[in-house]
C-alpha atoms as a PDB file:
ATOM      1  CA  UNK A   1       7.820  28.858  -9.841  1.00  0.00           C
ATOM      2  CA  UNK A   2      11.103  26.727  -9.816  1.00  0.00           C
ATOM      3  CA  UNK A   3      13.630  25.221 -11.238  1.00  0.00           C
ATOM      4  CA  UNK A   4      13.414  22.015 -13.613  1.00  0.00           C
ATOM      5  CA  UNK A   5      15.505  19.103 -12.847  1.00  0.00           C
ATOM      6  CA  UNK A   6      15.728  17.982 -16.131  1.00  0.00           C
ATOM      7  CA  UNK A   7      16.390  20.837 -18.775  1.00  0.00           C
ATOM      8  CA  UNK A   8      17.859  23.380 -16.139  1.00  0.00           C
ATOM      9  CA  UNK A   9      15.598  26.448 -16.914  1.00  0.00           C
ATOM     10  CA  UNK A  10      14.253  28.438 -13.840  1.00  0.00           C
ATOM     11  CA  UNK A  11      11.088  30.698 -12.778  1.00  0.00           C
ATOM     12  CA  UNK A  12       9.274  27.722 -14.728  1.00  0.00           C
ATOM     13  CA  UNK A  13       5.817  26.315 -13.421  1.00  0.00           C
ATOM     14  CA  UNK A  14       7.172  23.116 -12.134  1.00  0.00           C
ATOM     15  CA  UNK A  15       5.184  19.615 -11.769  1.00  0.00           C
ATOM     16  CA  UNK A  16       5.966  16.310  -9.882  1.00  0.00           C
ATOM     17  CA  UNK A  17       7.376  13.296 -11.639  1.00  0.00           C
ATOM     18  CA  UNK A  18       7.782  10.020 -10.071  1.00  0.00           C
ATOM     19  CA  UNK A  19      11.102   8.274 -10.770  1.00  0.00           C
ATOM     20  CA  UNK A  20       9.261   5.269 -10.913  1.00  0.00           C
ATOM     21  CA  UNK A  21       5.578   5.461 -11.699  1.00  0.00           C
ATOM     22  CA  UNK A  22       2.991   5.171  -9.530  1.00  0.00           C
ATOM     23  CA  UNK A  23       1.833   2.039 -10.700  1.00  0.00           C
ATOM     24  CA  UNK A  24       4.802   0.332 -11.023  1.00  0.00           C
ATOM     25  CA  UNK A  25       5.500   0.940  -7.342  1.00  0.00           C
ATOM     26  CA  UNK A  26       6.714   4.276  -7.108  1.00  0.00           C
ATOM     27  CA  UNK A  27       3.723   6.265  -5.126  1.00  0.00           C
ATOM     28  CA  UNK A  28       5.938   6.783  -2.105  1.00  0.00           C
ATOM     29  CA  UNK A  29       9.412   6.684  -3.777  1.00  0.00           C
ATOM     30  CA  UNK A  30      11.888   9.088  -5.241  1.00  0.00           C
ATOM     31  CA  UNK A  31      10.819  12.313  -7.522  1.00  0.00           C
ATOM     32  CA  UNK A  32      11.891  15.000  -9.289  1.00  0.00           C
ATOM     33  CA  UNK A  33      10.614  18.927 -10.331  1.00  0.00           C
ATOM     34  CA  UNK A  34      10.049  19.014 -13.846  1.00  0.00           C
ATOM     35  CA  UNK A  35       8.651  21.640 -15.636  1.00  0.00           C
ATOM     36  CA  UNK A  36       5.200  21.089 -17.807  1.00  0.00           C
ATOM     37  CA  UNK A  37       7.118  20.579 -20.928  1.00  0.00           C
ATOM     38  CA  UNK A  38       9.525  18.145 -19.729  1.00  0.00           C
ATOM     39  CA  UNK A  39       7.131  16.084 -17.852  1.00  0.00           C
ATOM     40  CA  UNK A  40       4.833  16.057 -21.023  1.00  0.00           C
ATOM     41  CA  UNK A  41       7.687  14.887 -23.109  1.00  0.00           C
ATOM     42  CA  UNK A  42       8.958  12.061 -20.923  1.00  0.00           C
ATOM     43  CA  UNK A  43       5.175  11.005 -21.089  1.00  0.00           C
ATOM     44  CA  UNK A  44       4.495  11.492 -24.794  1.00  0.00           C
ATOM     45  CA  UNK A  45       7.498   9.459 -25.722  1.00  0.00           C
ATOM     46  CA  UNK A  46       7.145   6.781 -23.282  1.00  0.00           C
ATOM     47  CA  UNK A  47       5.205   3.995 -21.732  1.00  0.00           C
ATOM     48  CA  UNK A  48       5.007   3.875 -18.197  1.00  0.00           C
ATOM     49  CA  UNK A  49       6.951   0.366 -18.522  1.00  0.00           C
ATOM     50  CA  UNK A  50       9.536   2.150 -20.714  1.00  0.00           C
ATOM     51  CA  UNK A  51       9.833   4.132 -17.579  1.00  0.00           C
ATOM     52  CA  UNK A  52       9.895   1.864 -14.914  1.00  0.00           C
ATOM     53  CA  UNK A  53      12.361  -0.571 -16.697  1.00  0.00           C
ATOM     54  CA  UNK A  54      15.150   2.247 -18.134  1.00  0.00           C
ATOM     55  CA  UNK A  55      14.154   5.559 -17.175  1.00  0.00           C
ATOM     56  CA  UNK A  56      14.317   5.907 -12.882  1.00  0.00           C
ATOM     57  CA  UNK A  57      16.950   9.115 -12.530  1.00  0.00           C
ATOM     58  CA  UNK A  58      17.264  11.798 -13.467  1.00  0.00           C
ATOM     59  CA  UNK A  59      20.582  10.795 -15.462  1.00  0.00           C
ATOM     60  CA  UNK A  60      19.365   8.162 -17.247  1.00  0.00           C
ATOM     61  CA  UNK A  61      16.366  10.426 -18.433  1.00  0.00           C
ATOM     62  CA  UNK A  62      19.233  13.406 -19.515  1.00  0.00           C
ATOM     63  CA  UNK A  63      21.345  10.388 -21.250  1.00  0.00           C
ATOM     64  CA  UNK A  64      18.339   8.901 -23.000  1.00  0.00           C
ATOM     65  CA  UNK A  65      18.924  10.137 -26.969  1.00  0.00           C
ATOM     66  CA  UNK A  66      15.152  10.658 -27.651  1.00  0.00           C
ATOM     67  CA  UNK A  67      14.750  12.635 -24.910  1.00  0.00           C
ATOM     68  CA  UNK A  68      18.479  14.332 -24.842  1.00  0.00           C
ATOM     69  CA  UNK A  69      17.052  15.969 -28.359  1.00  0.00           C
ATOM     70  CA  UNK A  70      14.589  17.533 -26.697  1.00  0.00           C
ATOM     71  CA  UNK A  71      16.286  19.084 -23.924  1.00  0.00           C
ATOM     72  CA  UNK A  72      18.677  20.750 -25.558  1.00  0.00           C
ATOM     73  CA  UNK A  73      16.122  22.776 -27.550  1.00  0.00           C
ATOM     74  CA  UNK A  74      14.071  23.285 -24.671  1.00  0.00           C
ATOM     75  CA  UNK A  75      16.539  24.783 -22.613  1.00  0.00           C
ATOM     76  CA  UNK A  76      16.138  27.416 -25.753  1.00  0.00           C
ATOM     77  CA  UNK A  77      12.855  28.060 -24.845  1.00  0.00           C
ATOM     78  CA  UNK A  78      11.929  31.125 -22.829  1.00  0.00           C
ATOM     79  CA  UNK A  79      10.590  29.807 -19.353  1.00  0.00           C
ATOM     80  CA  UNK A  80       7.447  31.700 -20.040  1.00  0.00           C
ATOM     81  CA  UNK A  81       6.676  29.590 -22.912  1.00  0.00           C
ATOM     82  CA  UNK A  82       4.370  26.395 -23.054  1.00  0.00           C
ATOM     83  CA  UNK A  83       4.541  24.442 -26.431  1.00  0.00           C
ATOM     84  CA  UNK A  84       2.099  21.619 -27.206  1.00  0.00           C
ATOM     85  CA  UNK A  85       3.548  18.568 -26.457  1.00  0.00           C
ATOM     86  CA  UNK A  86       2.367  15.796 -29.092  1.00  0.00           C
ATOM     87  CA  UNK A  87       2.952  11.508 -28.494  1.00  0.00           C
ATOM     88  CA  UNK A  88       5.882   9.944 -31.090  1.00  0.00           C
ATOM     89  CA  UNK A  89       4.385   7.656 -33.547  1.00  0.00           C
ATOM     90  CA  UNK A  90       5.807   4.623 -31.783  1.00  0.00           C
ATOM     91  CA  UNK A  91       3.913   5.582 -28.608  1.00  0.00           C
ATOM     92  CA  UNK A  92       0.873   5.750 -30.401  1.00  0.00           C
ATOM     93  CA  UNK A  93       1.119   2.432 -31.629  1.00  0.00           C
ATOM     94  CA  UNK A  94       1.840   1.238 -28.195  1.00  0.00           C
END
């Protein structure tokens, strides 16, 4: 248990996101402790490209307005819970 990076909540199961992805580069470089429901949602709304190109701290993921949306209700959430995280429309299409 930990403490997410993103949405601030603690005693939350916590996962490993790369900055950058993987396959853009970013095996080796910087990361940060999400928890399961952030690092869903950063995946669910974008590409790995999306990523690489906009998305590489942890400040432009909190400043991003898709994603800025969801933070503030998740830090709502009790740390206990884990919702079902679904893709966006546009992602689908991607």
């Amino acid at each position: 248990m930990g403490t997410c990076e993103l949405c601030g909540r603690e005693n939350v199961e916590t996962t490993i996101h790369h900055l950058l992805p993987k396959e853009m580069g970013g095996t080796f470089g910087a990361t940060a402790t999400l928890c399961i429901p952030c690092h869903k949602q950063i995946h669910a709304l974008y590409t790995n490209h999306e990523i690489a190109a906009r998305l590489t701290t942890i400040d432009d993921l909190k400043s991003d307005n898709q994603l800025s949306r969801f933070l503030k209700w998740i830090r709502k959430q009790p740390s206990t819970k884990i919702m079902k995280i679904k893709k966006s429309n546009e992602r689908k299409r991607k």
